[in-house]
Protein backbone atom coordinates (compact mmCIF):
# COMPACT_ATOMS: atom_id res chain seq x y z
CA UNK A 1 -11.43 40.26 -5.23
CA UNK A 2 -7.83 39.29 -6.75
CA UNK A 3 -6.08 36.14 -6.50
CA UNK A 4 -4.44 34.95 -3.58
CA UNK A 5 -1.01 33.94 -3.26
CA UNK A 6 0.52 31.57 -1.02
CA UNK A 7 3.60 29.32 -0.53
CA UNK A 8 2.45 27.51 2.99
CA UNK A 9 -0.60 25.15 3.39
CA UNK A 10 -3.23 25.02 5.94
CA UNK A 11 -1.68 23.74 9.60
CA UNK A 12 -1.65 19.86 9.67
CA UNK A 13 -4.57 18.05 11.25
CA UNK A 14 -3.16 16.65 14.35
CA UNK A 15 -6.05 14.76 15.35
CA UNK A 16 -6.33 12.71 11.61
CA UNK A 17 -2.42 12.17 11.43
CA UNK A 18 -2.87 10.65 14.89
CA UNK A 19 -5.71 8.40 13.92
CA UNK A 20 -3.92 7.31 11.42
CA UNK A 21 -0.92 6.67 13.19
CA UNK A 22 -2.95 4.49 15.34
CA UNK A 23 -4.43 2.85 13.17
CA UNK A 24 -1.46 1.79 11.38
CA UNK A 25 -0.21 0.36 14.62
CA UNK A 26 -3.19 -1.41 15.48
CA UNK A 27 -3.06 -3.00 11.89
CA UNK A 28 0.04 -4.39 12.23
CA UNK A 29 -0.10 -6.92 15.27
CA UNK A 30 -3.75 -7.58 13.65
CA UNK A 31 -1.91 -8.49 10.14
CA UNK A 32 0.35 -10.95 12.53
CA UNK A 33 -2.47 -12.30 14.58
CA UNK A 34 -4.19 -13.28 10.97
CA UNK A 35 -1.09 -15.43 10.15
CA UNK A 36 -0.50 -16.89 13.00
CA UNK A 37 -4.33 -17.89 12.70
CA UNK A 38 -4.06 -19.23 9.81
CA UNK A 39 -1.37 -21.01 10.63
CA UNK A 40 -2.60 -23.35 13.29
CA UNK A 41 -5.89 -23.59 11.05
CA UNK A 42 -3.75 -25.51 8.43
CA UNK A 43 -2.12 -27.42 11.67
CA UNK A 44 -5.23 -28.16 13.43
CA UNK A 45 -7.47 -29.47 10.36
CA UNK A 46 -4.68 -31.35 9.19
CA UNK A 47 -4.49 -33.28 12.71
CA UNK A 48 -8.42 -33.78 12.04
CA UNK A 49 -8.57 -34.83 9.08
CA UNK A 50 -6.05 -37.52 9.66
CA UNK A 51 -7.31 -38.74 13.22
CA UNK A 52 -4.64 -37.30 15.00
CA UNK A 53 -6.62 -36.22 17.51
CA UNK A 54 -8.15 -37.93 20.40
CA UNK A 55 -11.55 -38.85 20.28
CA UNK A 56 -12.06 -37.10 23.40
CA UNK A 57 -10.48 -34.02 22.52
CA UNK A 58 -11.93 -33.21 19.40
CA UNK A 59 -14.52 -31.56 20.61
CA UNK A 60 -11.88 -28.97 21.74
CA UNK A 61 -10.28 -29.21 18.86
CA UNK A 62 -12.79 -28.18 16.58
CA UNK A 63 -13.52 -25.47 18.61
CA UNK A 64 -9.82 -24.04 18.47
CA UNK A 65 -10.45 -24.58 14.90
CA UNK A 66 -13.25 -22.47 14.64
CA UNK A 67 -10.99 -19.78 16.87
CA UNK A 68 -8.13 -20.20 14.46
CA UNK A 69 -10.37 -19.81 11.34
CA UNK A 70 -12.42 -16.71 13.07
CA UNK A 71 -8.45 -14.74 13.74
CA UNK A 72 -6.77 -15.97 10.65
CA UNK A 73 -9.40 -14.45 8.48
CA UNK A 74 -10.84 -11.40 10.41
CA UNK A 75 -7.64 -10.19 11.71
CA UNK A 76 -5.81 -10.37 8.31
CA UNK A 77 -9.22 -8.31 6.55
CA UNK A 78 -8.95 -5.89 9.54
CA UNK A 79 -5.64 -5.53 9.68
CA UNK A 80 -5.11 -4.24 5.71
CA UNK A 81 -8.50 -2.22 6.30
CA UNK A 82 -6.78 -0.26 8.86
CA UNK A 83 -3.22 -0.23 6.78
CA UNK A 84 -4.98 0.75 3.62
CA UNK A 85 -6.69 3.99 5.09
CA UNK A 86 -9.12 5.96 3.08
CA UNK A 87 -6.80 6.44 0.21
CA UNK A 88 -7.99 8.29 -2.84
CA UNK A 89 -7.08 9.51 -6.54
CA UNK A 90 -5.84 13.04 -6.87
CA UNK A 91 -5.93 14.04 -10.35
CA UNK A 92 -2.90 16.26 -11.62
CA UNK A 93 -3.55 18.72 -14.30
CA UNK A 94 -1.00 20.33 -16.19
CA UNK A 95 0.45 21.65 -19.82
CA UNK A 96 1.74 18.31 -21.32
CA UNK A 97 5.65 18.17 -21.46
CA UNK A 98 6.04 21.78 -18.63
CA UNK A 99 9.02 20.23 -16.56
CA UNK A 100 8.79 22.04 -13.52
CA UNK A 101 4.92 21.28 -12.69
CA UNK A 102 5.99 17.58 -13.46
CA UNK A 103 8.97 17.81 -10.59
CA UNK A 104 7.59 19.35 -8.23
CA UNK A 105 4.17 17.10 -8.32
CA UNK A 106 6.64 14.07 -8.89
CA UNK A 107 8.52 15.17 -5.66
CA UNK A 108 5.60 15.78 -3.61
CA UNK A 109 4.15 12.35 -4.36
CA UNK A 110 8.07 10.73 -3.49
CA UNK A 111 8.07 12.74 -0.10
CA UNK A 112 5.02 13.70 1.36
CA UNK A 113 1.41 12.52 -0.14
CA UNK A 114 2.51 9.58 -1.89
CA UNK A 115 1.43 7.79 1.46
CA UNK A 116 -1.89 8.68 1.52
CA UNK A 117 -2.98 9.70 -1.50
CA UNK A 118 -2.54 8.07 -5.07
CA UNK A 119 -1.78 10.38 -7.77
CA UNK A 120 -3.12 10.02 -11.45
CA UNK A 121 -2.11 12.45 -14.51
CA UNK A 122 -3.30 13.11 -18.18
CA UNK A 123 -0.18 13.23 -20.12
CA UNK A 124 1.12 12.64 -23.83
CA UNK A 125 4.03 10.04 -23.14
CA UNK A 126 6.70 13.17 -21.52
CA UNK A 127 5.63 12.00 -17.71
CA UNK A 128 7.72 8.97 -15.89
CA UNK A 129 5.29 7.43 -13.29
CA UNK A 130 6.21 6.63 -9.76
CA UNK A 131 5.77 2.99 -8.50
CA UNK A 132 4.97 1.97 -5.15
CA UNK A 133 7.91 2.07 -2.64
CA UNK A 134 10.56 -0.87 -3.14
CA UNK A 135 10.81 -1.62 0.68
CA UNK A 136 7.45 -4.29 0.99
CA UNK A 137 8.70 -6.39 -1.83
CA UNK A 138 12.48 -6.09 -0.39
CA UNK A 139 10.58 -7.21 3.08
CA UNK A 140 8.53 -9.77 1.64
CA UNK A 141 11.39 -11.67 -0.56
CA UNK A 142 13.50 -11.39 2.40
CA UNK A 143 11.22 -12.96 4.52
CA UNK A 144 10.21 -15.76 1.87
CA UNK A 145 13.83 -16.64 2.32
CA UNK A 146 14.30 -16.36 5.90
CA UNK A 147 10.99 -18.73 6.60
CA UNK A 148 12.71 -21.51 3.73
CA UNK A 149 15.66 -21.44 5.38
CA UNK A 150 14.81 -21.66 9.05
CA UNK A 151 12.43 -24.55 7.61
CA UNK A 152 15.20 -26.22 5.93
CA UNK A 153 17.71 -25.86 8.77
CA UNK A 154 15.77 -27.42 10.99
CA UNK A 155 14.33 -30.12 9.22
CA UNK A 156 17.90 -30.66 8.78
CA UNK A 157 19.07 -30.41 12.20
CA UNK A 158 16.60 -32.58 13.21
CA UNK A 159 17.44 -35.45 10.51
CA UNK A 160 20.90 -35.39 11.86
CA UNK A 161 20.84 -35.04 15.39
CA UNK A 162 17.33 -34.07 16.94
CA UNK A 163 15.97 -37.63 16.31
CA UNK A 164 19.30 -39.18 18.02
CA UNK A 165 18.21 -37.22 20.62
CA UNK A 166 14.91 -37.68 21.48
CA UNK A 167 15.66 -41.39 21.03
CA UNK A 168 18.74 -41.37 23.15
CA UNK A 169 16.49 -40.19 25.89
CA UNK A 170 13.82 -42.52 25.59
CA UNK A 171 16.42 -45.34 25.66
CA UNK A 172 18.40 -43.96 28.71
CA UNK A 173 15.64 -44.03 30.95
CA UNK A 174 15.83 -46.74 33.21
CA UNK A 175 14.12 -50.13 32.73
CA UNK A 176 14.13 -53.63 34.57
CA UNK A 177 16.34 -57.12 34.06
CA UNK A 178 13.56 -58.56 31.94
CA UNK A 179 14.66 -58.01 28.20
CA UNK A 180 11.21 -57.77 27.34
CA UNK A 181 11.16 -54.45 28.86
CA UNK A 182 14.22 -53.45 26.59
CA UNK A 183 12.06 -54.57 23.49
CA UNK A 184 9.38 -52.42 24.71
CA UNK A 185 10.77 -49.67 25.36
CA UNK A 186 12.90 -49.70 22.31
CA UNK A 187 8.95 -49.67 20.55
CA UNK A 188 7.33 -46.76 22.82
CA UNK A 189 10.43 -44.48 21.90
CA UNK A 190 10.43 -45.46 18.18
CA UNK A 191 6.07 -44.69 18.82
CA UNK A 192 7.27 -41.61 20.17
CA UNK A 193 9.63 -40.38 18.02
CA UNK A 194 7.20 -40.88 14.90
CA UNK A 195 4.53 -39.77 16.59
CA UNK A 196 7.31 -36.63 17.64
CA UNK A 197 7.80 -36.39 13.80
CA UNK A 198 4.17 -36.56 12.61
CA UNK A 199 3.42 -33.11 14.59
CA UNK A 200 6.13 -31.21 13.35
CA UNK A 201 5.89 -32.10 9.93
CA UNK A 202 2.52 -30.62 10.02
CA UNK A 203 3.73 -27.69 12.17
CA UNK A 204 6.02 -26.98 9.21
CA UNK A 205 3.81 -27.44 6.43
CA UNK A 206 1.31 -25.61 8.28
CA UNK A 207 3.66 -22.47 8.38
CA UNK A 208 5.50 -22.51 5.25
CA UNK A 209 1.85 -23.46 3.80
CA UNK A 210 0.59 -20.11 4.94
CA UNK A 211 3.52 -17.61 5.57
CA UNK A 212 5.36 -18.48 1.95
CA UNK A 213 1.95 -18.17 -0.04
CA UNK A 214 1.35 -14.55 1.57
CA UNK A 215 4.77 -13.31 1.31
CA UNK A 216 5.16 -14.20 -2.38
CA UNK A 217 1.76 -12.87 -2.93
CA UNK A 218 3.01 -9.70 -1.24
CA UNK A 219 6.15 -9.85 -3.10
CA UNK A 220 4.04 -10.18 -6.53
CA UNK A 221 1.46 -7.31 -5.54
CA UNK A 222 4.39 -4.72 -4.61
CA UNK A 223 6.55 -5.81 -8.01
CA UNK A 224 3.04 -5.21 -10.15
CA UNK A 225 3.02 -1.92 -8.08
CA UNK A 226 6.26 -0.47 -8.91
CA UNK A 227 6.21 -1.61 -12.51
CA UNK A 228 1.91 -0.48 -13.27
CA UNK A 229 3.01 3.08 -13.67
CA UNK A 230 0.74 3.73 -16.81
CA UNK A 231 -2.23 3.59 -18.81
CA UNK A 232 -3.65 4.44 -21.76
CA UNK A 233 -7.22 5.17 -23.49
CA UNK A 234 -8.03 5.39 -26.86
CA UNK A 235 -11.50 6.05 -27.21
CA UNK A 236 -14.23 6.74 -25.32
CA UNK A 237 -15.57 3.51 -24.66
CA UNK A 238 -12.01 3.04 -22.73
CA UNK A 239 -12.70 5.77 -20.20
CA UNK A 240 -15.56 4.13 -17.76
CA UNK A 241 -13.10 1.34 -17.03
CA UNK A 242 -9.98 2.84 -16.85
CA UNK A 243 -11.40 5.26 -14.15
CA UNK A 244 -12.93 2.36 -12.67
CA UNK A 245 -9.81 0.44 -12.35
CA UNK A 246 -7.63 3.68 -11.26
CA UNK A 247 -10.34 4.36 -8.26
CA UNK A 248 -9.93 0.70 -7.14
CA UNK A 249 -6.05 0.87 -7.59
CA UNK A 250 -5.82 3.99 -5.28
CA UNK A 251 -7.16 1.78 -2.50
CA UNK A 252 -4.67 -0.70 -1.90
CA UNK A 253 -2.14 -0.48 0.07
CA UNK A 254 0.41 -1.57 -2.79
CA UNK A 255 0.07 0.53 -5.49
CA UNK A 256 2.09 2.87 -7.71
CA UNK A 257 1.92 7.06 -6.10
CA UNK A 258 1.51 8.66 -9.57
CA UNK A 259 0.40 6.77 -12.36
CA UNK A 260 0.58 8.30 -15.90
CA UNK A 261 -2.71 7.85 -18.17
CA UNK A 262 -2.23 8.76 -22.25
CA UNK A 263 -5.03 9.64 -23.25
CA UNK A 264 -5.60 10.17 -27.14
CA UNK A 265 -6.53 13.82 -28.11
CA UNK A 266 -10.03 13.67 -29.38
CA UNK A 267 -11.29 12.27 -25.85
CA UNK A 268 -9.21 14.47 -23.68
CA UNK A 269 -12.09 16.58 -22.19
CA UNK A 270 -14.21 13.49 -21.39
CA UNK A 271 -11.63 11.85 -19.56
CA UNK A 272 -10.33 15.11 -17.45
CA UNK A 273 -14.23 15.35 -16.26
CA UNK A 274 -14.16 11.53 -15.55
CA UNK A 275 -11.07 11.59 -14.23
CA UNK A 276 -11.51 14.54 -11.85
CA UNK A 277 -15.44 13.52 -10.70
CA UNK A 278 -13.65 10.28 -9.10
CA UNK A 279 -10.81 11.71 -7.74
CA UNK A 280 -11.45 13.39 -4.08
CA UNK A 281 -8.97 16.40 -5.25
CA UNK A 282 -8.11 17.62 -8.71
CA UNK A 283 -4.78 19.82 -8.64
CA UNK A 284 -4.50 22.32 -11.98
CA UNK A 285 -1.06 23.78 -12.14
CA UNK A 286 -2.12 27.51 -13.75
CA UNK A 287 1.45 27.92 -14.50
CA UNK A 288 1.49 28.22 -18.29
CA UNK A 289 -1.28 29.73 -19.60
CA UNK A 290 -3.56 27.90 -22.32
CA UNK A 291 -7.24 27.71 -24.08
CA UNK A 292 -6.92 23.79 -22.80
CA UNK A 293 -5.99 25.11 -19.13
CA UNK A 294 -8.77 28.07 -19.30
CA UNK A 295 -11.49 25.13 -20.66
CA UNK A 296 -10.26 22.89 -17.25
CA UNK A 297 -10.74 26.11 -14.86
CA UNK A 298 -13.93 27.27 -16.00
CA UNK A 299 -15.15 23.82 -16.11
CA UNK A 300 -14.01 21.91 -13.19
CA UNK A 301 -13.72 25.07 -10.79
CA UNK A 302 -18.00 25.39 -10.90
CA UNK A 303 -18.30 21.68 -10.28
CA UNK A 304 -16.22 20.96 -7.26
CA UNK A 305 -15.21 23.99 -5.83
CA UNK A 306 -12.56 23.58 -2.98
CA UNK A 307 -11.62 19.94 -4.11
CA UNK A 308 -9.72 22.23 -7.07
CA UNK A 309 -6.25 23.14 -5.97
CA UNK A 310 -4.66 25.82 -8.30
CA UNK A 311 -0.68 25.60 -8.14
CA UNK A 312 1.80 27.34 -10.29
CA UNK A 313 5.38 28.12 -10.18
CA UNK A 314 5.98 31.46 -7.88
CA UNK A 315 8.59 33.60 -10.39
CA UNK A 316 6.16 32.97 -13.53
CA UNK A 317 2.29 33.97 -11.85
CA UNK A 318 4.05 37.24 -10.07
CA UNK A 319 6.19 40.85 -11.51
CA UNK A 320 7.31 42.83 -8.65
CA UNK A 321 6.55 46.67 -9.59
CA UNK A 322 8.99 49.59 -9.42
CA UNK A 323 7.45 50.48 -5.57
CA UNK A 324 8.28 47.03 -4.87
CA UNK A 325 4.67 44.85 -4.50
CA UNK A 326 4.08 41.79 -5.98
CA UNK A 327 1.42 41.55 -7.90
CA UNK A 328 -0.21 38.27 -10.06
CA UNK A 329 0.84 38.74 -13.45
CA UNK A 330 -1.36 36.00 -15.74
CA UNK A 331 -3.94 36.14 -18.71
CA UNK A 332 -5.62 33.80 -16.28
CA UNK A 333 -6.19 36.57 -13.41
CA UNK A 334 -9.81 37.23 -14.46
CA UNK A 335 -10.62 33.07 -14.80
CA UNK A 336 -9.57 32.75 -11.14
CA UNK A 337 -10.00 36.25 -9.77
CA UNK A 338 -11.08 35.30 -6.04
CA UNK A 339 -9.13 31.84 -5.72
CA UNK A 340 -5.75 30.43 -3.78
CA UNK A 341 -3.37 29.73 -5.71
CA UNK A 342 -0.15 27.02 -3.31
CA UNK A 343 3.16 28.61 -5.34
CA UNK A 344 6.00 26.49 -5.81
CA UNK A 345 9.77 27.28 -6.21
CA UNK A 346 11.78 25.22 -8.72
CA UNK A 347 14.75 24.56 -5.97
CA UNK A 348 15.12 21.68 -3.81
CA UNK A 349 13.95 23.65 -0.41
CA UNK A 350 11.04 25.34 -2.15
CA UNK A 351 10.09 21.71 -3.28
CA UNK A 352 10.54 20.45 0.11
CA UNK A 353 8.23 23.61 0.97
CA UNK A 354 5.54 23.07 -0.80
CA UNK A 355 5.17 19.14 -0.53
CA UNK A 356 4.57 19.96 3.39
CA UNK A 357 2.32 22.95 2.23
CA UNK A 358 0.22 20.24 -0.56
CA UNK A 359 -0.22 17.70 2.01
CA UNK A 360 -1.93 20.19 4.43
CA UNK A 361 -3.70 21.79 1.73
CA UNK A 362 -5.46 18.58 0.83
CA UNK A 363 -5.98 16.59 4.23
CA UNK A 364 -7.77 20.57 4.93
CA UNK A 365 -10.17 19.79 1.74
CA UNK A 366 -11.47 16.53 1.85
């Protein structure tokens, strides 16, 4: 049958990049409606709990309590749902320490499936991980600071001048010769004005209770992400949970693109079949030929079929003849005789290429 050869993927899935797409811009404004619902929960059973509200009205306001709680809480757990996708592991399988399979997997996860997919390698210390992108925790510190301060500045501006105000007005209203009306309404605006105060100091707590909390915990999550770039096992009894906690880690949306695992040598095998019977794709670079690389092929290759993708650097699996075909050139040939091999090119467009080319491959196998 031979092996086949290619440098270009399967044509992108229009339809699931344009679910996705909407779903990402449905979770957004949900994300927003769950904060702002939370918000006036924090408001609203504040103004309860301290008899703020008028015996008639709260009735009404329990109910837009019970509204508040219902968006704050489903919108924010719909919202990630729909940002978080149905991200997966893809396991990476290589020679330890062969530079080129580690760039151009390390590119591909920077550029193109990094998004989507979460990528986990077996390595022997030689491998760098990749965090999570830097821009949520640059957009959640920023915005920690942008909620203080607006907080603070008004607060501020209302300390010096927004209280003269309101009482200026209240006092410049007109009012008869009797001084008693003077006195009283000197007391309804000084009523007013704390009553004026009261609700917006709850306002405020209520939002910098709820948006600070989130966006720090934000800020925390995507610092953890960029920094949790490896793992390690030891032993056996490490491998359940490590996989465990890898599978739950590719979930979220926060969360590094290619985390290294060092794995010590006696329980390499186990974890590789661990490893690879969690992931949803397991890509084996056949690039440099080994007894450890034939052992992965001949065992992983039976078990799960098309979720394998072989890859290997283009110049090193070919020899162009005298008549000028290219033909595959590896002590592999016979191990994969009848299989696609996705080439690669060390140089920045071939990388480029085949990123594009990976992406398709796996969307097209899962």
């Amino acid at each position: 049958m031979g092996v086949r050869i290619v440098l270009d993927g399967p044509r992108p899935d229009a339809g699931r990049r344009v679910g996705r797409a909407f779903a990402v811009a449905a979770g957004v404004p949900l994300v927003m409606v769950g904060v702002v619902g939370l918000i006036g929960l924090v408001y609203l059973v504040a103004m309860l709990v301290t008899d703020s509200v008028a015996s008639h009205d709260r009735d009404k306001a329990a109910l837009y309590t019970a509204w508040c709680a219902v968006a704050g809480f489903a919108g924010l757990w719909l919202g990630v749902q729909l940002l978080r996708g149905r991200r997966r592991l893809v396991l990476f399988l290589r020679r330890f320490g062969y530079a080129d399979a580690t760039r151009a997997l390390s590119f591909a996860a920077t550029n193109a499936i990094g998004g989507s997919w979460r990528l986990v390698t077996l390595d022997d210390d030689m491998i760098r991980g990749i965090g999570g992108s830097a821009a949520p925790r640059k957009a959640s510190g920023f915005g920690t600071v942008v909620v203080l301060a607006a907080a603070g500045a008004f607060v501020w501006w209302f300390i010096e001048f927004g209280g003269d105000m309101v009482l200026a007005d209240f006092m410049s209203s007109p009012r008869g010769s009797d001084p008693l009306d003077g006195i009283g309404q000197a007391l309804g605006a000084a009523m007013a004005l704390g009553l004026l105060v009261f609700v917006l100091m709850w306002l405020l707590i209520a939002l910098v209770g709820v948006s600070v909390p989130l966006l720090l915990f934000s800020y925390l999550k995507a610092r953890h992400a960029e920094r949790a770039l490896t793992e390690r096992i030891r032993s056996e009894r490490d491998i359940p949970g490590r996989v465990a906690r890898m599978a739950r880690k590719s979930t979220k949306i926060l969360s590094p693109r290619l985390t290294v695992v060092t794995v010590a040598h006696a329980v390499w095998q186990q974890a590789v079949v661990a490893f690879a019977h969690a992931s949803g794709v397991v890509i084996i670079d056949v690039t440099v030929p080994s007894e450890a690389l034939r052992w992965e092929i001949t065992t992983l290759l039976p078990a799960l079929g098309r979720r394998c993708v072989l890859v290997g650097r283009l110049d090193a699996l070919t020899t162009t003849l005298p008549d000028g075909r290219t033909v595959m050139d590896t002590p592999l040939a016979r191990d994969i005789d009848g299989q696609e091999v996705l080439a690669y090119r060390p140089d920045g467009p071939g990388l480029r290429r085949f990123a594009k080319a990976l992406r398709g491959t796996i969307e097209a196998r899962v």
